[in-house]
C-alpha atoms as a PDB file:
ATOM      1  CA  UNK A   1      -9.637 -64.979 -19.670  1.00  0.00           C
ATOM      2  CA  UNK A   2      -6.185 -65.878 -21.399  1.00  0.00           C
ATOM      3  CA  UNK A   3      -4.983 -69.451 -21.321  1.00  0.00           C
ATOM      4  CA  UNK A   4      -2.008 -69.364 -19.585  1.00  0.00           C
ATOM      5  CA  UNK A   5       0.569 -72.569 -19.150  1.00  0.00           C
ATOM      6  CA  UNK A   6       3.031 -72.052 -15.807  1.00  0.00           C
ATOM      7  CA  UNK A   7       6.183 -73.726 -16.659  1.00  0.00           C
ATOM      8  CA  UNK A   8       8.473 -75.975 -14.408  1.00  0.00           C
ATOM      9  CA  UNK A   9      11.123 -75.673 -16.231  1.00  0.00           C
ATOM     10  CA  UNK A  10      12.358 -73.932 -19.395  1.00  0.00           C
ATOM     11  CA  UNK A  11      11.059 -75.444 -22.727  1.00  0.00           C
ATOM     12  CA  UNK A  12      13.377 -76.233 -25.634  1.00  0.00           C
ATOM     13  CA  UNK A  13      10.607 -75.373 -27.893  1.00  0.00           C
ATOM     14  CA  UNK A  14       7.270 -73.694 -27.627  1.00  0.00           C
ATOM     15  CA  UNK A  15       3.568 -74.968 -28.773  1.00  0.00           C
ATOM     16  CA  UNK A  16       2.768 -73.513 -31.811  1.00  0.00           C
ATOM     17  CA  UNK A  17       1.123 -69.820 -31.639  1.00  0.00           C
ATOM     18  CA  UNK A  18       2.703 -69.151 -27.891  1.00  0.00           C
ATOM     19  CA  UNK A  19       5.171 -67.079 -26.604  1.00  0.00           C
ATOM     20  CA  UNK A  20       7.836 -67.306 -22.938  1.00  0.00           C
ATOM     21  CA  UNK A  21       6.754 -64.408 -20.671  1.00  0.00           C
ATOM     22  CA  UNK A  22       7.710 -64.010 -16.963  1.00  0.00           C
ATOM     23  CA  UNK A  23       6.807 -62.122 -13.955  1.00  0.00           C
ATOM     24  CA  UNK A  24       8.398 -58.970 -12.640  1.00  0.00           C
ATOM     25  CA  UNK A  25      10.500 -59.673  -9.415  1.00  0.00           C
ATOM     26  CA  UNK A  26      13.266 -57.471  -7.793  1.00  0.00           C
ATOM     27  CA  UNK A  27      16.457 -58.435  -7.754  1.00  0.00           C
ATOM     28  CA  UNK A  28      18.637 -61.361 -10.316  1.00  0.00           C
ATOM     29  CA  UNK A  29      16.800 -64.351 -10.119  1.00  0.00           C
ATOM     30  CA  UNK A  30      17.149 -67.219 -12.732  1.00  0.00           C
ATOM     31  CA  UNK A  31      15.568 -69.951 -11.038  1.00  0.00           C
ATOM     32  CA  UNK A  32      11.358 -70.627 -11.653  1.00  0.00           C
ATOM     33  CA  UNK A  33      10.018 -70.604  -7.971  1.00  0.00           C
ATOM     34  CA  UNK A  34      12.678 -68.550  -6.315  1.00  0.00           C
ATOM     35  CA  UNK A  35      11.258 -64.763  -4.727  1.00  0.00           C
ATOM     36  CA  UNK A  36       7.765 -65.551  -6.733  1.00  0.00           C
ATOM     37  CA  UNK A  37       9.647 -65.912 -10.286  1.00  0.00           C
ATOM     38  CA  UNK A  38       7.241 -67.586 -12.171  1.00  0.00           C
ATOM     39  CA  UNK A  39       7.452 -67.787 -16.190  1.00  0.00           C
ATOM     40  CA  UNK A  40       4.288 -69.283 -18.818  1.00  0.00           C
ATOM     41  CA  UNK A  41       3.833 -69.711 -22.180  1.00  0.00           C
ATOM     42  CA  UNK A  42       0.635 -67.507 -23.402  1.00  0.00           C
ATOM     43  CA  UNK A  43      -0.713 -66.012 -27.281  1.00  0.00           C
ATOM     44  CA  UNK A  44       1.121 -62.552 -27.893  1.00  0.00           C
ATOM     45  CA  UNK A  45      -0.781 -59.928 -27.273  1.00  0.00           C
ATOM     46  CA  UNK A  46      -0.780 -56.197 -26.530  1.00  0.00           C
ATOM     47  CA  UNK A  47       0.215 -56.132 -22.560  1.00  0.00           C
ATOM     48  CA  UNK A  48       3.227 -58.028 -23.620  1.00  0.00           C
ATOM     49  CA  UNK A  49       6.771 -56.504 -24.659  1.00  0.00           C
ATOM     50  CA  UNK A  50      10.079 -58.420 -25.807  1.00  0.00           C
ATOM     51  CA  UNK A  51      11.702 -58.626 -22.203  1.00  0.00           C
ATOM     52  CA  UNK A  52      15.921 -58.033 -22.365  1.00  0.00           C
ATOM     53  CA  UNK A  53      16.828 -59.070 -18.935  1.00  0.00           C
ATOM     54  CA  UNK A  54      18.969 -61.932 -20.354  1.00  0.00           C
ATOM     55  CA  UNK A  55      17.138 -64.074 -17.859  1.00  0.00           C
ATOM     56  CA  UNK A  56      18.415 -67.910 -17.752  1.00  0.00           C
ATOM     57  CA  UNK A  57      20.793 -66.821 -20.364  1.00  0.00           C
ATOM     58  CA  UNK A  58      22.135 -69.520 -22.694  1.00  0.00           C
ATOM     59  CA  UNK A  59      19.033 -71.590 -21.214  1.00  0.00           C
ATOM     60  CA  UNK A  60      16.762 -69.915 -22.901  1.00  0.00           C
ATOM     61  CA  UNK A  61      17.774 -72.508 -25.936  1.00  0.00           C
ATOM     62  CA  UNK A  62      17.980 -69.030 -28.503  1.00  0.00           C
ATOM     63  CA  UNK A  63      13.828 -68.369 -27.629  1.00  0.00           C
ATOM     64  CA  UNK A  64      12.614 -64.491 -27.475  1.00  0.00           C
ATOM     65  CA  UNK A  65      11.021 -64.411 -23.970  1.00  0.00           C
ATOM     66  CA  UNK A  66       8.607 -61.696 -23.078  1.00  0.00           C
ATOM     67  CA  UNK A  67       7.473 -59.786 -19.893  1.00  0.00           C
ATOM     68  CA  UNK A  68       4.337 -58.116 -19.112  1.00  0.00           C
ATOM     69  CA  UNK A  69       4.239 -54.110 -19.538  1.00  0.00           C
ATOM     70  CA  UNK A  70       4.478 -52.354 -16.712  1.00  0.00           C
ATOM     71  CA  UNK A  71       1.396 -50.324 -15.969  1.00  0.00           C
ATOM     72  CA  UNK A  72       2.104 -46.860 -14.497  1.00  0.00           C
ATOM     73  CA  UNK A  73       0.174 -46.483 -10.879  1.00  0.00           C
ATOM     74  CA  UNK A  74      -3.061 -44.193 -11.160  1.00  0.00           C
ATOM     75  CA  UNK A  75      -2.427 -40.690 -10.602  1.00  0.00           C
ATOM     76  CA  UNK A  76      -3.880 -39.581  -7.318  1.00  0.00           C
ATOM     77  CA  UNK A  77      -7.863 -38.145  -7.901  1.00  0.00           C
ATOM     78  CA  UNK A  78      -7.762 -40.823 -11.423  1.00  0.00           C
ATOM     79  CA  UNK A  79     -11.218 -42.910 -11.566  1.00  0.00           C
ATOM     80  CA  UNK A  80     -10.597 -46.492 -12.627  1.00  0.00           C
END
């Protein structure tokens, strides 16, 4: 299982090795907490891709943030 840090509040830097990602939720929402928006630091991997949303805009402090790829439902008759 991945380490992952929820965040309060939006870092001006992150630990060493770690990455911003946040959750998917509909609709524009900038603040952590509001609708389920929740945002962690994690490592980079894979599931991750850079995320464009311009989410907490000048905020962000200049960091990349990141959101989790979205996986594509199963097709109906797929085995998982």
């Amino acid at each position: 299982m991945k380490r992952m840090n929820y965040l309060k509040r939006i870092p001006r830097k992150l630990p060493k090795g770690e990455v911003l990602v946040h959750n998917h939720v509909l609709g524009p929402v900038r603040r952590l907490g509001t609708r389920g928006f929740r945002a962690w630091t994690q490592g980079l991997d894979d599931i991750l891709t850079v995320c464009r949303c311009d989410w907490a805009g000048a905020d962000l402090h200049g960091l990349v943030h990141y959101r989790v790829k979205r996986q594509h439902p199963a097709q109906k008759g797929d085995r998982p």
